[in-house]
Protein backbone atom coordinates (compact mmCIF):
# COMPACT_ATOMS: atom_id res chain seq x y z
CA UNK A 1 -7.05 2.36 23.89
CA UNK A 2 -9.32 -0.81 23.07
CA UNK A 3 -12.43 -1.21 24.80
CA UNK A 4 -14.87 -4.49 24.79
CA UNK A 5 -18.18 -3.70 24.22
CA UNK A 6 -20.92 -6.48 24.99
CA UNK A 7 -23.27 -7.41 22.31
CA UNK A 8 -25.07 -5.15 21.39
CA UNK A 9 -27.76 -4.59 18.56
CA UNK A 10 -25.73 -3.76 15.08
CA UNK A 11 -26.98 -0.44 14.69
CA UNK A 12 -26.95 0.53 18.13
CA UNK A 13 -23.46 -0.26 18.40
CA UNK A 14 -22.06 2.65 20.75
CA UNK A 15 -18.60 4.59 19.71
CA UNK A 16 -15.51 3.83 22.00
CA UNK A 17 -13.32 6.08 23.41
CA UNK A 18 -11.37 7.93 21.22
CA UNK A 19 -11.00 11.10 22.99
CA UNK A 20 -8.19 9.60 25.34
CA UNK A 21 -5.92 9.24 22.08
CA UNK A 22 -6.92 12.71 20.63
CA UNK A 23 -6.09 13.83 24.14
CA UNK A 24 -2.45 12.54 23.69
CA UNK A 25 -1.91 13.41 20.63
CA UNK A 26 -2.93 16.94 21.20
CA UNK A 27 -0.64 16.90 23.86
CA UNK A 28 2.21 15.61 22.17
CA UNK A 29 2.11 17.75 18.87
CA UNK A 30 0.90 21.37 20.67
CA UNK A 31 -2.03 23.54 19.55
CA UNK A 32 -3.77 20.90 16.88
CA UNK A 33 -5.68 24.08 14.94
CA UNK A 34 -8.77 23.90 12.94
CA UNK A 35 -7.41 21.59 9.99
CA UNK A 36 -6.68 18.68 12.45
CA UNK A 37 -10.28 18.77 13.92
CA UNK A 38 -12.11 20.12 10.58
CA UNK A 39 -10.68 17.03 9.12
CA UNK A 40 -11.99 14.64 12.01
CA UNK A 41 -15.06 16.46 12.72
CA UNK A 42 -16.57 16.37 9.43
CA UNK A 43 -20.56 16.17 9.22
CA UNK A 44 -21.58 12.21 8.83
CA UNK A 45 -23.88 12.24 4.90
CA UNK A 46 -27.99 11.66 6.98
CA UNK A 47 -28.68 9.11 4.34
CA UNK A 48 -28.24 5.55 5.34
CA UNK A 49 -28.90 2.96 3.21
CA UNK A 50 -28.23 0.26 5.53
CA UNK A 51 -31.03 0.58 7.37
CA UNK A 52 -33.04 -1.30 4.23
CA UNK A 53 -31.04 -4.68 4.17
CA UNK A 54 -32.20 -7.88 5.30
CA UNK A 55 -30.47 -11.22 6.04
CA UNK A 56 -30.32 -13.24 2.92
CA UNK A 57 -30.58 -16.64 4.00
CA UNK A 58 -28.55 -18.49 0.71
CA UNK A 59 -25.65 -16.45 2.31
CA UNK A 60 -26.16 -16.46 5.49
CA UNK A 61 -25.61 -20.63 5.13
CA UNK A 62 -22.22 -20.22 4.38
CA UNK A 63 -21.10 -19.27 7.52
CA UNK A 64 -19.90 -21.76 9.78
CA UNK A 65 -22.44 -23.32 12.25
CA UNK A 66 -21.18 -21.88 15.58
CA UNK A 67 -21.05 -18.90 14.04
CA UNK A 68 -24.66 -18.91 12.90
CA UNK A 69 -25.74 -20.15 16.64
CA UNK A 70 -23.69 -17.75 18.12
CA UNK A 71 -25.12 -14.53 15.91
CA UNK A 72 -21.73 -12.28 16.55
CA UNK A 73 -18.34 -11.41 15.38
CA UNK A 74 -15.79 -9.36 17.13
CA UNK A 75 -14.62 -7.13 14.65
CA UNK A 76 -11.82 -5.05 15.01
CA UNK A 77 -11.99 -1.59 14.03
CA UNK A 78 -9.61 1.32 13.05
CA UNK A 79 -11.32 4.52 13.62
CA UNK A 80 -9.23 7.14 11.96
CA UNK A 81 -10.67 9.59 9.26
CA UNK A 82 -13.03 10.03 6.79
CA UNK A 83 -14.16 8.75 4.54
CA UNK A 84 -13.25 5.55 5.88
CA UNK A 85 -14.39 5.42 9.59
CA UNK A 86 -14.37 8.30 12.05
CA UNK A 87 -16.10 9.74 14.74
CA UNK A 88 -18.28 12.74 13.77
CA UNK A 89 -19.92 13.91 16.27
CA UNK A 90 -17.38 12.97 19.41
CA UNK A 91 -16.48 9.80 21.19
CA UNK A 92 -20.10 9.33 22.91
CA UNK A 93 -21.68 8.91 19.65
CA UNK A 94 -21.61 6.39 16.89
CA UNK A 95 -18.43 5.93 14.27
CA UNK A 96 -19.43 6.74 10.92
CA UNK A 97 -17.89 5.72 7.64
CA UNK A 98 -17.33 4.08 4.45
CA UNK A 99 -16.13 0.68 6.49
CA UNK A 100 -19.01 1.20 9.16
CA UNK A 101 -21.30 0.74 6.22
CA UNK A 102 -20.32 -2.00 4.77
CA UNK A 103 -19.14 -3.99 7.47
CA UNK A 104 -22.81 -3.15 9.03
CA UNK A 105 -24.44 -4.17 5.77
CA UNK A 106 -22.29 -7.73 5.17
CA UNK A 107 -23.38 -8.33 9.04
CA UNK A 108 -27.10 -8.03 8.18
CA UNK A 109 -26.75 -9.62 5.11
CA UNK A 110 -24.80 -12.66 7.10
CA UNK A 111 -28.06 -12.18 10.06
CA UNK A 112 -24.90 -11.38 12.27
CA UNK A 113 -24.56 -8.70 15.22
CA UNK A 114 -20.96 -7.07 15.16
CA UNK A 115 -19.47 -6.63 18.98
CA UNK A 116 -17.15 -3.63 17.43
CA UNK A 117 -13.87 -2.78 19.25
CA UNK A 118 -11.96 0.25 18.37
CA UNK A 119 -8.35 -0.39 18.04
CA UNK A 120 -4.75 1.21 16.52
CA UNK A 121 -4.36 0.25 12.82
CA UNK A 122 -1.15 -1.61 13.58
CA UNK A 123 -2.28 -3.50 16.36
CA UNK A 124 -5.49 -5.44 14.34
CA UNK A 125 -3.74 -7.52 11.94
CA UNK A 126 -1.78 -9.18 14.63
CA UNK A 127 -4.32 -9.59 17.07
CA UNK A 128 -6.74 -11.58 14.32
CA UNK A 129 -4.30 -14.56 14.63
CA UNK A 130 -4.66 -14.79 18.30
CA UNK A 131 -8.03 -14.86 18.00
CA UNK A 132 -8.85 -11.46 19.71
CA UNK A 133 -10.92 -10.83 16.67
CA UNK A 134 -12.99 -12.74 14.07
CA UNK A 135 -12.52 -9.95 11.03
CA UNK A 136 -10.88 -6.32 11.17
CA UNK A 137 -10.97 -3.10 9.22
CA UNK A 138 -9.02 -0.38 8.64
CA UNK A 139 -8.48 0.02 4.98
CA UNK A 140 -6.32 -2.73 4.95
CA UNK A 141 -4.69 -2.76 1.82
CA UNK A 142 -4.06 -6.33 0.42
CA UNK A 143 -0.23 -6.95 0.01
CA UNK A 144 1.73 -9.91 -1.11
CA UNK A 145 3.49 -9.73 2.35
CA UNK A 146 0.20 -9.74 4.38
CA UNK A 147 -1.05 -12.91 2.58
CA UNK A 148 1.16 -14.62 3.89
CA UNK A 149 -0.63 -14.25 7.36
CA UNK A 150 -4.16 -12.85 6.28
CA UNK A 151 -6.89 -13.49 4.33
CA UNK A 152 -8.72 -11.06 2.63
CA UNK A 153 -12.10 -10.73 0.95
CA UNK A 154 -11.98 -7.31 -1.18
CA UNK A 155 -14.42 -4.28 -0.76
CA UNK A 156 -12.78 -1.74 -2.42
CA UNK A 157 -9.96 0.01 -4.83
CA UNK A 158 -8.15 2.48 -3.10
CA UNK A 159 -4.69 2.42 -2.58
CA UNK A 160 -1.51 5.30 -1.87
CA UNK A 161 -1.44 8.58 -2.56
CA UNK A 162 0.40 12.00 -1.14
CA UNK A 163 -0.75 15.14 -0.17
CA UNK A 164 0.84 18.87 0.72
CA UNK A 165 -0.06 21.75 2.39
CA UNK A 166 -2.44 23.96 -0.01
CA UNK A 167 -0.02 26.77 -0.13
CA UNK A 168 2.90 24.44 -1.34
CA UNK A 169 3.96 25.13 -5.25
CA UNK A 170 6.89 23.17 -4.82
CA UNK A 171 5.64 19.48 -5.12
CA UNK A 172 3.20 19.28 -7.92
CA UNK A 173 2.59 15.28 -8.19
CA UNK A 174 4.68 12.46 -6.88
CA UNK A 175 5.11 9.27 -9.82
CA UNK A 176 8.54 8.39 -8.66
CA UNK A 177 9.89 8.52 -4.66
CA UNK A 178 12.69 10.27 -6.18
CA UNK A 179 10.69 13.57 -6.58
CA UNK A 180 10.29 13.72 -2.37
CA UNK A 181 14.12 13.57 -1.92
CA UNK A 182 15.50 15.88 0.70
CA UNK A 183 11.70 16.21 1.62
CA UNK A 184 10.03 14.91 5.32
CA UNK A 185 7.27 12.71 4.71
CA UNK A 186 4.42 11.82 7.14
CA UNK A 187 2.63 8.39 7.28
CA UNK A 188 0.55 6.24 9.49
CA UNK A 189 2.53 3.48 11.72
CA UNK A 190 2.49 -0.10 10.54
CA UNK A 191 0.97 0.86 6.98
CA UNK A 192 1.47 0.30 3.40
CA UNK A 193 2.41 3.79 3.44
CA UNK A 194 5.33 3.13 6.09
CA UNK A 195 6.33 -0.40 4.19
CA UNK A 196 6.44 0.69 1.18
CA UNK A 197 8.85 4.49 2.36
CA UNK A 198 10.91 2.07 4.06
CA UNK A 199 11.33 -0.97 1.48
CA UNK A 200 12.79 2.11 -1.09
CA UNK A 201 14.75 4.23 1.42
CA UNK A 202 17.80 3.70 -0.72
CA UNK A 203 16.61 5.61 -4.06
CA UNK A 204 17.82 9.05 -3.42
CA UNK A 205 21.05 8.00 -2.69
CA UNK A 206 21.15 5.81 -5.85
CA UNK A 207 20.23 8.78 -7.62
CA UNK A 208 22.92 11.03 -5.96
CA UNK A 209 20.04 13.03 -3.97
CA UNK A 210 19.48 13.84 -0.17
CA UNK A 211 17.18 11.12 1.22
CA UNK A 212 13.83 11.78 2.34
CA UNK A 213 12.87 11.32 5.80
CA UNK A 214 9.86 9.70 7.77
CA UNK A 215 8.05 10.83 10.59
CA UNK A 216 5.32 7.84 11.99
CA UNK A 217 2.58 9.03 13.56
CA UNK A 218 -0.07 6.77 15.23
CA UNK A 219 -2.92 9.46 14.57
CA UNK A 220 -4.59 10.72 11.41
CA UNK A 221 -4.50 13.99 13.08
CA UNK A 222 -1.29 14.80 14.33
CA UNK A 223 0.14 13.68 11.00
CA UNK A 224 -2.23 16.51 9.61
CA UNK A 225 -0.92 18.89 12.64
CA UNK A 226 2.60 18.29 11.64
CA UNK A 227 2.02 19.52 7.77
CA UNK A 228 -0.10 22.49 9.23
CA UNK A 229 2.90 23.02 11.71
CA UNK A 230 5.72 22.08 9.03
CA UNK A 231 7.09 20.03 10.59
CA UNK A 232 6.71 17.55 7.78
CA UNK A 233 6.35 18.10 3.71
CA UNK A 234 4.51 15.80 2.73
CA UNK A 235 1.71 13.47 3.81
CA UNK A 236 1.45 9.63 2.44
CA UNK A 237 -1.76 8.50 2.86
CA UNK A 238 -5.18 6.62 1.32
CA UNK A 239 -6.28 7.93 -1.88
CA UNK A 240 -9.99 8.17 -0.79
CA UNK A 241 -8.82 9.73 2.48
CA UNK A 242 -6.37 12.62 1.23
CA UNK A 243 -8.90 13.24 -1.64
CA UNK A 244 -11.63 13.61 1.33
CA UNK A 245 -9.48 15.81 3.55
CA UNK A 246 -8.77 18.05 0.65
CA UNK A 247 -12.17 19.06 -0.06
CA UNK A 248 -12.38 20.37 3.44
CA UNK A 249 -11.48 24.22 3.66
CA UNK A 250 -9.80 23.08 7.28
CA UNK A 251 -7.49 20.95 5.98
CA UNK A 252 -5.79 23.42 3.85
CA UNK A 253 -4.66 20.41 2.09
CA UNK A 254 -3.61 19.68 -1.72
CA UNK A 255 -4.13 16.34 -3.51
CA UNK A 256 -0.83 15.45 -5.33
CA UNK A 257 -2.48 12.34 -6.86
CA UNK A 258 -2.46 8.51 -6.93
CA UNK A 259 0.82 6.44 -6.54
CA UNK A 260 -0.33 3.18 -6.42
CA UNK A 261 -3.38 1.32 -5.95
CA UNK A 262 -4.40 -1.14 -3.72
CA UNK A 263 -7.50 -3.87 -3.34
CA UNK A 264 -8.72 -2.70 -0.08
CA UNK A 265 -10.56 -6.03 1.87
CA UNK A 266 -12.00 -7.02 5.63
CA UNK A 267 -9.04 -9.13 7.08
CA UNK A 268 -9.04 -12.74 8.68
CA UNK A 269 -6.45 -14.84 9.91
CA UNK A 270 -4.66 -17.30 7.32
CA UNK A 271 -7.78 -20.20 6.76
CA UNK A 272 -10.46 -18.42 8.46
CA UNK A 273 -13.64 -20.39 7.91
CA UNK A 274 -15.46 -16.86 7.23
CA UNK A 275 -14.26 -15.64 3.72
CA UNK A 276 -16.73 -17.33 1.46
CA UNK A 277 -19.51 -15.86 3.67
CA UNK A 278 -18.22 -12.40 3.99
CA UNK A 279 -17.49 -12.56 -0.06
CA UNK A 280 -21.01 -13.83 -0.89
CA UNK A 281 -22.29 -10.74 1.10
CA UNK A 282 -20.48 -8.50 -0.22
CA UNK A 283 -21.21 -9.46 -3.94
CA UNK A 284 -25.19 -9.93 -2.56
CA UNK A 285 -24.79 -5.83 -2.12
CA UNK A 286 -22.86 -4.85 -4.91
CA UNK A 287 -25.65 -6.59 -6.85
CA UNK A 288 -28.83 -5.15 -5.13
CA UNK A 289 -27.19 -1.83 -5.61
CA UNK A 290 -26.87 -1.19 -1.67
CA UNK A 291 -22.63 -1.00 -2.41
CA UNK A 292 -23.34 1.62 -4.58
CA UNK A 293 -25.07 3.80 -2.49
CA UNK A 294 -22.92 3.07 0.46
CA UNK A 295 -19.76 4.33 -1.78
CA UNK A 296 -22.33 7.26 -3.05
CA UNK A 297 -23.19 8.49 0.29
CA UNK A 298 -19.25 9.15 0.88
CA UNK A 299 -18.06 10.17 -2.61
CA UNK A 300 -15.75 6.65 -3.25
CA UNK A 301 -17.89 5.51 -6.30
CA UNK A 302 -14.32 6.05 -8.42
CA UNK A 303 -12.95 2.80 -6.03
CA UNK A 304 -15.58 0.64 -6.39
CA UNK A 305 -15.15 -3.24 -7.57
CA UNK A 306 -17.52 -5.24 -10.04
CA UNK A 307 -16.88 -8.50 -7.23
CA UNK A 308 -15.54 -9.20 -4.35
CA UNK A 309 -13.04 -11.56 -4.19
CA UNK A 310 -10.72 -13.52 -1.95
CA UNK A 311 -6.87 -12.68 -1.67
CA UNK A 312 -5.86 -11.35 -5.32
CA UNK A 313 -2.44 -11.21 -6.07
CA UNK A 314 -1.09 -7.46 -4.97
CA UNK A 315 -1.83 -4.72 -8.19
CA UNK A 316 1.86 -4.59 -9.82
C-alpha cells in the first residue's frame, strides 16, 4: 500500500503504513515465528550522523531551478529490511536504514525536503517514468537492462548473495547456479535476484540435473517464514541484507556468501535533470567523512565506493 504524505520537514518525515502488508503476509504464510519479526524488528544503531549536515550551496546549484524553488522531491521508497531501510520500532514510527541515511543526507546537502512514499520494490522503477516520483530507493542494483530506462547515480557496492537455514550442512557456498539444482529458492519479486534465477533457468538441465525452483515473494519476511517453515531451501538475496539477518539469533540464518556484485544507486528516469546534483552530494559526503559513518553506523563499510558516479556499465 502507497500512501502520500504532504511535505513535511526531512527529519520529521513520519513512517507509512506497513503493518497492512505484514498483516497479509502473515496471513498468507501462517504463524510468521520469531525469525520473521527478529529480522524486521531489529533495534535502529542511536547514533545519527545526519543530524550534522548542512546544505552546501556549490551543490545545491546544480539542481534544476524549479527544483530549487520548489525545495522537495517525491522519493519513492522500498521499506523492506535491514540494513537497508526498515521499520524498527512499528509502522507509527520513523523508517530507519542505510538508504534513509543517505537519501536524508544528499537531501540536506541538496537544501531539499524529501515527501517520502513507501512503496513495493517492483512497483518504483516503473512509476519514476510516469513521473509519480522524482528519485527512488530500494537497493536498486544497476543492470545493463535497467539503463536502458533508468538512470542511476551510485551509493554503494552490494550486490547477490544466498542464504540457508542455520541448521542446513547441505549447501555450503553457492559459485555456480548449478550447486542449487533440485533445490527451491526464495527471492524478492521484480529483482535482480528474480532476473537473474530466471535468465539461467536452463543450467541444470544442461548439466543433466533436476532444475531448481522459485518461489516470489513480495515480502522480506515471508520469504524468511518460508525457509523457517521449509518450504523453500534457499534464500537469494542482498549481500548486506543476508549478512545482516544472519547476525541475528532470530533469523536462524547462514550466510553462504557473495555471488555477484552489484553498484547499488538512487534511480531516475532515463535524462532526469537530477543526477549531477544527487552525484555531487553524494561525493560532498563521502569526502567530509559523513558516508562513512552512515555505512559505520549499520556495519556496510565493506560496500562502500571511493565516488559516486552516474550509470557504470553492470560489474561482469
Amino acid at each position: 500500500m502507497t500512501h502520500r504524505r504532504p511535505r513535511t520537514p526531512l527529519r520529521a518525515i513520519a513512517a507509512l503504513a506497513l503493518l497492512p502488508l505484514l498483516t497479509l503476509t502473515a496471513c498468507g504464510s501462517g504463524d510468521t515465528g520469531s525469525a520473521a519479526v527478529g529480522a524486521q524488528g531489529s533495534p535502529a544503531p542511536t547514533d545519527d550522523p545526519v543530524a550534522a549536515v548542512r546544505e552546501v550551496d556549490s551543490v545545491a546549484a546544480l539542481l534544476p531551478a524549479d527544483v530549487r524553488k520548489a525545495g522537495t522531491l517525491k522519493i519513492g521508497s522500498s521499506i523492506g529490511f535491514p540494513p537497508g531501510a526498515y521499520y524498527p520500532n512499528g509502522a507509527d514510527k520513523a523508517p530507519a536504514g542505510q538508504d534513509i541515511d543517505l537519501a536524508d543526507a544528499v537531501a540536506k546537502v541538496l537544501g531539499l525536503e524529501l515527501e517520502r512514499q513507501d512503496a513495493s520494490f517492483e512497483t518504483i522503477l516503473p512509476a519514476l517514468g510516469s513521473g509519480k516520483y522524482d528519485v527512488g530507493t530500494g537497493n536498486f542494483g544497476v543492470t545493463t537492462e535497467r539503463l536502458k530506462t533508468i538512470d542511476f547515480v551510485t551509493y554503494i557496492n552490494d550486490g547477490q548473495g544466498f542464504a540457508v537455514k542455520d541448521d542446513n550442512d547441505s549447501v555450503k557456498k553457492v559459485t555456480d547456479l548449478k550447486q542449487l539444482c533440485g533445490l527451491t529458492i526464495g527471492t524478492g519479486a521484480g529483482t535482480t535476484f528474480e532476473a537473474t534465477l530466471t535468465a539461467q533457468k536452463d543450467v541444470c538441465a544442461k548439466a543433466g540435473k533436476k532444475p531448481y525452483d522459485v518461489k516470489v515473494y513480495s515480502e522480506n519476511a515471508a520469504t524468511l517464514t518460508a525457509l523457517q517453515q521449509g518450504r523453500i531451501d534457499v534464500i537469494m538475496s542482498t549481500i548486506n541484507g543476508l549478512r545482516y539477518q544472519a547476525a541475528q539469533p532470530a533469523s536462524h540464518t547462514r550466510f553462504l556468501g557473495e555471488y555477484h556484485r552489484l553498484d547499488v544507486g538512487f534511480a531516475f528516469k532515463k535524462g532526469s535533470p537530477l543526477t549531477k546534483a544527487f552525484r555531487a552530494a553524494v561525493d560532498h559526503l563521502i569526502e567530509d567523512g559523513t558516508y562513512r559513518r552512515i555505512l559505520a553506523k549499520w556495519g556496510t563499510t565493506a560496500s562502500a565506493i571511493d565516488a559516486s558516479r552516474i550509470n557504470p556499465p553492470e560489474h561482469a
